[in-house]
Every structure is written in structure tokens, then in C-alpha cells.
C-alpha atoms as a PDB file:
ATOM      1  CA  UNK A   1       0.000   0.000   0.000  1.00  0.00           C
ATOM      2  CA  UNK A   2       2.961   2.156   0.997  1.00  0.00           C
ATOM      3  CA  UNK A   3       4.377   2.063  -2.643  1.00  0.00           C
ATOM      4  CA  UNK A   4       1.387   2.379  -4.280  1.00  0.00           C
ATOM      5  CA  UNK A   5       0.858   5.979  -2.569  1.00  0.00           C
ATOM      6  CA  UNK A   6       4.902   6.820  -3.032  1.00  0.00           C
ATOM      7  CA  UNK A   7       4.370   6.037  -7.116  1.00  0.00           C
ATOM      8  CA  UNK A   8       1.404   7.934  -7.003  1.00  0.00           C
ATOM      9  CA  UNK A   9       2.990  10.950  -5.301  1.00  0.00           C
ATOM     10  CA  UNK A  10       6.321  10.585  -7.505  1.00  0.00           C
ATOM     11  CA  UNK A  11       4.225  10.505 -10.578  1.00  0.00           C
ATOM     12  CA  UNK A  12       1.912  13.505  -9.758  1.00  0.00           C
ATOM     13  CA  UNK A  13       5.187  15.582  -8.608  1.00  0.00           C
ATOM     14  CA  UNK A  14       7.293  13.880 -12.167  1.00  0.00           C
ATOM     15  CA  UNK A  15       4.479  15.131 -14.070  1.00  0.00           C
ATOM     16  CA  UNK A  16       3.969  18.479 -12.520  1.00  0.00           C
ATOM     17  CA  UNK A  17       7.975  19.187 -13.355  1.00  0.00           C
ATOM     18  CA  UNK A  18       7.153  18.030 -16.834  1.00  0.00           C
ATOM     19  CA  UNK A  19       4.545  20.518 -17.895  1.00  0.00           C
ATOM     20  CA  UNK A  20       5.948  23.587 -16.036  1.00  0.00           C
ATOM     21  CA  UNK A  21       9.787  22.677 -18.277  1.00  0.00           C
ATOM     22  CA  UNK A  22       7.636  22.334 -21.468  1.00  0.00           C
ATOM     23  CA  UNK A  23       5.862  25.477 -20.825  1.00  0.00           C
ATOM     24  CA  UNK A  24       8.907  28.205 -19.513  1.00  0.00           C
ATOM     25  CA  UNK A  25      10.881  26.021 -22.022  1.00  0.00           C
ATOM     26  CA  UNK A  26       9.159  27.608 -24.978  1.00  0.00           C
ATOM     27  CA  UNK A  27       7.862  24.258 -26.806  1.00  0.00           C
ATOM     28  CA  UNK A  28       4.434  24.478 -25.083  1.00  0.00           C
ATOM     29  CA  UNK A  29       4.283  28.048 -26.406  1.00  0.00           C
ATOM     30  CA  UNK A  30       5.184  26.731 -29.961  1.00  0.00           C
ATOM     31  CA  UNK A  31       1.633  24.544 -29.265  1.00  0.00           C
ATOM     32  CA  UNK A  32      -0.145  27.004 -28.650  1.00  0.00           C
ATOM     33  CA  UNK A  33       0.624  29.574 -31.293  1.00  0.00           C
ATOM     34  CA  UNK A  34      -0.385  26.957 -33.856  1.00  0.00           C
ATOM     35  CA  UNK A  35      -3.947  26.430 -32.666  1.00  0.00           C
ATOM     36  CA  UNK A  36      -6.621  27.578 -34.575  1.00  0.00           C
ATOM     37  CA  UNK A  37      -8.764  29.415 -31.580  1.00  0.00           C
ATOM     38  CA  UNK A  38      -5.089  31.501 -31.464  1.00  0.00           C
ATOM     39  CA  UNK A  39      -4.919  32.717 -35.199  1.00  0.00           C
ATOM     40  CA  UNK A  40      -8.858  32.884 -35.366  1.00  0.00           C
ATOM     41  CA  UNK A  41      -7.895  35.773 -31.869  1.00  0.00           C
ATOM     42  CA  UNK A  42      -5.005  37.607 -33.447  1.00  0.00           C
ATOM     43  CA  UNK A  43      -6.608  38.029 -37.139  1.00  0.00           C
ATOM     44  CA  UNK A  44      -9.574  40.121 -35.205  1.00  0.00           C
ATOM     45  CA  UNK A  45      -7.193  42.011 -33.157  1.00  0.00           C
ATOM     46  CA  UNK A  46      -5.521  43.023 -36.491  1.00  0.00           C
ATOM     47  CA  UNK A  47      -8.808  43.965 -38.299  1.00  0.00           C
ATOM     48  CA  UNK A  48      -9.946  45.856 -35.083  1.00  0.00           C
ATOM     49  CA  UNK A  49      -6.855  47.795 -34.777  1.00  0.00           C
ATOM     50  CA  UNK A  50      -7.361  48.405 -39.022  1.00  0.00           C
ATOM     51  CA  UNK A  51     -10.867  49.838 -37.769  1.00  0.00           C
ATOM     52  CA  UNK A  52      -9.602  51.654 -35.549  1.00  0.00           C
ATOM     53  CA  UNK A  53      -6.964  53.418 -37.629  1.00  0.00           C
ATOM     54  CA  UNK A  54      -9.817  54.214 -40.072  1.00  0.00           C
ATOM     55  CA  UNK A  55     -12.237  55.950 -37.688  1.00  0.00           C
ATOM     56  CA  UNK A  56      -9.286  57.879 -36.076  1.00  0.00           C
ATOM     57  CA  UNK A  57      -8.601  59.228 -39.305  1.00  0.00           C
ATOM     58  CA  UNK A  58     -12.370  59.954 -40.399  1.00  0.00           C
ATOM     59  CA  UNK A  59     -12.187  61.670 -37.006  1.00  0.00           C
ATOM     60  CA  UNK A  60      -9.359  63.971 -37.584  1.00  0.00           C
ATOM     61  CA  UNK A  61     -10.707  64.660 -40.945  1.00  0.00           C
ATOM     62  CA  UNK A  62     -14.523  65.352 -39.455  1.00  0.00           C
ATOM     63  CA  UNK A  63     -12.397  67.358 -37.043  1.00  0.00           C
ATOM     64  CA  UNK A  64     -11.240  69.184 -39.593  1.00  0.00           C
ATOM     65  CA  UNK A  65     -13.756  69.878 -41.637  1.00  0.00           C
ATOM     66  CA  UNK A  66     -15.604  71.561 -38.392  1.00  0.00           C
ATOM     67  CA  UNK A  67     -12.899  73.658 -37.400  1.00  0.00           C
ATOM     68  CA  UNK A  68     -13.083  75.292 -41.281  1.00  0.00           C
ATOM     69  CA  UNK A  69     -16.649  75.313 -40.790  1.00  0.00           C
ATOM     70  CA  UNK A  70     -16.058  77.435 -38.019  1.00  0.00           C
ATOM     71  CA  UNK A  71     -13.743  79.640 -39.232  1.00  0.00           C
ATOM     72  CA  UNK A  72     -15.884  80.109 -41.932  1.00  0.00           C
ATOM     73  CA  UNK A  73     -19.187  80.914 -39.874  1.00  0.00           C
ATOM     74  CA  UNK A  74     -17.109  83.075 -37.985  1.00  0.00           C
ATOM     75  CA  UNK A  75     -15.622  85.202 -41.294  1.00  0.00           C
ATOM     76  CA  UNK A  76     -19.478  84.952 -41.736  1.00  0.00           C
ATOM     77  CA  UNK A  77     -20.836  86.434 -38.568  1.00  0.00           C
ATOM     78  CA  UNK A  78     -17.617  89.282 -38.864  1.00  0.00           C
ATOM     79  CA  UNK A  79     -18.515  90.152 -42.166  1.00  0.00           C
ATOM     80  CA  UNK A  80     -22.479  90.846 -41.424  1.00  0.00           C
ATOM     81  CA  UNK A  81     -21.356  92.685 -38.615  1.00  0.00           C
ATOM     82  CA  UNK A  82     -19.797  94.899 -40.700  1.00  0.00           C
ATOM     83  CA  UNK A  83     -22.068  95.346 -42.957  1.00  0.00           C
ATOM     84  CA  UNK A  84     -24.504  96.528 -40.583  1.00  0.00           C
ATOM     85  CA  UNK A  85     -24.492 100.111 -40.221  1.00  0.00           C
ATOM     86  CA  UNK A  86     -24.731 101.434 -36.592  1.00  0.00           C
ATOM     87  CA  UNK A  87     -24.598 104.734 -35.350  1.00  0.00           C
ATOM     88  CA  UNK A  88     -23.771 105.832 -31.973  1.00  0.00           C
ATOM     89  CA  UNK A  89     -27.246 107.204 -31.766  1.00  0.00           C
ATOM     90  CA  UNK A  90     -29.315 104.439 -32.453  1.00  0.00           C
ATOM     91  CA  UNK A  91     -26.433 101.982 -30.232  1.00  0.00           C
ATOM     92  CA  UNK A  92     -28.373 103.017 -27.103  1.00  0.00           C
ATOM     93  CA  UNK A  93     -31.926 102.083 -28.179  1.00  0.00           C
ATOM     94  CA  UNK A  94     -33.734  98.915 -26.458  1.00  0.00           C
ATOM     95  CA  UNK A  95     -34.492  96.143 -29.312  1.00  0.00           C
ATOM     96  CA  UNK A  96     -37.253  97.887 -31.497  1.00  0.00           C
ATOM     97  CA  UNK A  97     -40.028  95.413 -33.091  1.00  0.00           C
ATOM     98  CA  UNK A  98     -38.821  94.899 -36.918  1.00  0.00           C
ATOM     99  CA  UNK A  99     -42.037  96.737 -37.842  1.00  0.00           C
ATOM    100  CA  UNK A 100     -40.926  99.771 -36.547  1.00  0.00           C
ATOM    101  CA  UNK A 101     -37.769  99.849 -38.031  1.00  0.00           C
ATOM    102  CA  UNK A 102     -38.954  98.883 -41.293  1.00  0.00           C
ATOM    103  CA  UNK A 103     -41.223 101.812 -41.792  1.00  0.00           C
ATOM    104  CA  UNK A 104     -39.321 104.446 -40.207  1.00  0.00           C
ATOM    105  CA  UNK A 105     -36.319 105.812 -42.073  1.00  0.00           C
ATOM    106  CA  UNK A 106     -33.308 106.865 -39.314  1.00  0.00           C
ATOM    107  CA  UNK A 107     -32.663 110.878 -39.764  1.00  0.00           C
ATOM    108  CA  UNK A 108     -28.964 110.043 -41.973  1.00  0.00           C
ATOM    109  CA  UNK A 109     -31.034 107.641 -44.479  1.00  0.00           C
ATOM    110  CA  UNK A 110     -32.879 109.603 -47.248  1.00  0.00           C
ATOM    111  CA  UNK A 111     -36.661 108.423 -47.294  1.00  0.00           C
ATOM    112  CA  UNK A 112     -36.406 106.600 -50.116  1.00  0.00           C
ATOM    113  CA  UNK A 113     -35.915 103.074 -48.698  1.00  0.00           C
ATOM    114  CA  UNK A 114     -33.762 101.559 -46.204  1.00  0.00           C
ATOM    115  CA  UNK A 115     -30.693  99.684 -47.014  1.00  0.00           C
ATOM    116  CA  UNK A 116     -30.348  97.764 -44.063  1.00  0.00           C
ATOM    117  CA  UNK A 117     -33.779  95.494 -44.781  1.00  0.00           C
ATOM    118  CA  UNK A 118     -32.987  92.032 -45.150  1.00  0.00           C
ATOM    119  CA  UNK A 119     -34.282  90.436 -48.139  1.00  0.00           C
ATOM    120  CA  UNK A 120     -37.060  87.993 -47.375  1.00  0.00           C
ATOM    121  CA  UNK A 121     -36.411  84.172 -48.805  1.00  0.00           C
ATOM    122  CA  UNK A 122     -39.263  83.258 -51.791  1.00  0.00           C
ATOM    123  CA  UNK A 123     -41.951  80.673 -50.538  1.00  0.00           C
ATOM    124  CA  UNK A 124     -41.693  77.397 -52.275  1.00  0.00           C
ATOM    125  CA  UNK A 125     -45.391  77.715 -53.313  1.00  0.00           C
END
């Protein structure tokens, strides 16, 4: 009985110092490289770091584009401004109803017309 549990114990330690050689000894890695589970992993890692390269790059570009839009709205906004004649007179006056505006001329306009009226859009009817 005494032998049976010293071969028993001499074979589970023999076999644990087996696996732990073949695996630091680079042969068990060799094993496992070749499986298919391992290719099937490291094929999607490729095509999800190709994915990712793609979207970074539609990023920067989407990035891009906004910060021209920008720059652009803001040449925009700059250029209206200008456009829009204020006098120190009328600077101080609280927001008038467009009504009001639109009928009376200020005292440097002739009474013509007014410039400043912005054109209305057409109706699509």
C-alpha cells in the first residue's frame, strides 16, 4: 500500500515538473501559437486595430472639416457685422419690433428706402 501511494505521489510531482519545463521552455508556447482558436484571436485584433486606424482618421478629418466650418461661420458672422451700419445714436436704443424699423427711415437715411432690410427668402409655393 505504501508504494502504491509513493508512485502515485512521484508521478503527480514527475508530471507536474514536466509541464511547467515544457511550458517556460518555450515548446508548449510553440503549441499554442499553432492552434486555430489563437490565429482565429489575433486576425480580429488586427482587423480591429485596421478599424480603428480608419475611424481615427475619419475623425481627424470630421475634425477638420468643423474647425473650417467654423472659421468660416465666424468670417461669416464678422462680415455681417460689418455690414450693418450702426450709429452711436441708435447703439443706445432697447431692441425695437422689426415693424418699426422697417417703416421708419433713421434721420442720416434719405426716405427713399432703407438699405439695411434684409431680403425675405421666396416661398416654395
Amino acid at each position: 500500500m505504501v508504494r502504491i501511494f509513493i508512485g502515485l505521489l512521484l508521478g503527480f510531482i514527475l508530471g507536474v515538473a514536466g509541464a511547467i519545463h515544457v511550458l517556460s521552455s518555450g515548446r508548449g508556447n510553440l503549441q499554442i501559437m499553432t492552434s486555430p482558436q489563437v490565429h482565429q484571436l489575433e486576425e480580429q485584433v488586427k482587423q480591429s486595430n485596421q478599424q480603428i486606424e480608419q475611424l481615427t482618421k475619419k475623425l481627424e478629418s470630421a475634425a477638420g472639416a468643423m474647425e473650417k466650418m467654423a472659421a468660416r461661420f465666424t468670417t461669416l458672422e464678422h462680415n455681417c457685422e460689418t455690414m450693418r451700419p450702426t450709429s452711436p445714436a441708435e447703439a443706445p436704443q432697447s431692441s425695437p419690433t422689426p415693424d418699426s424699423s422697417a417703416t421708419k427711415p433713421s434721420s442720416g437715411e434719405p426716405s427713399g428706402g432703407s438699405v439695411t432690410q434684409p431680403a425675405e427668402s421666396p416661398s416654395p409655393s
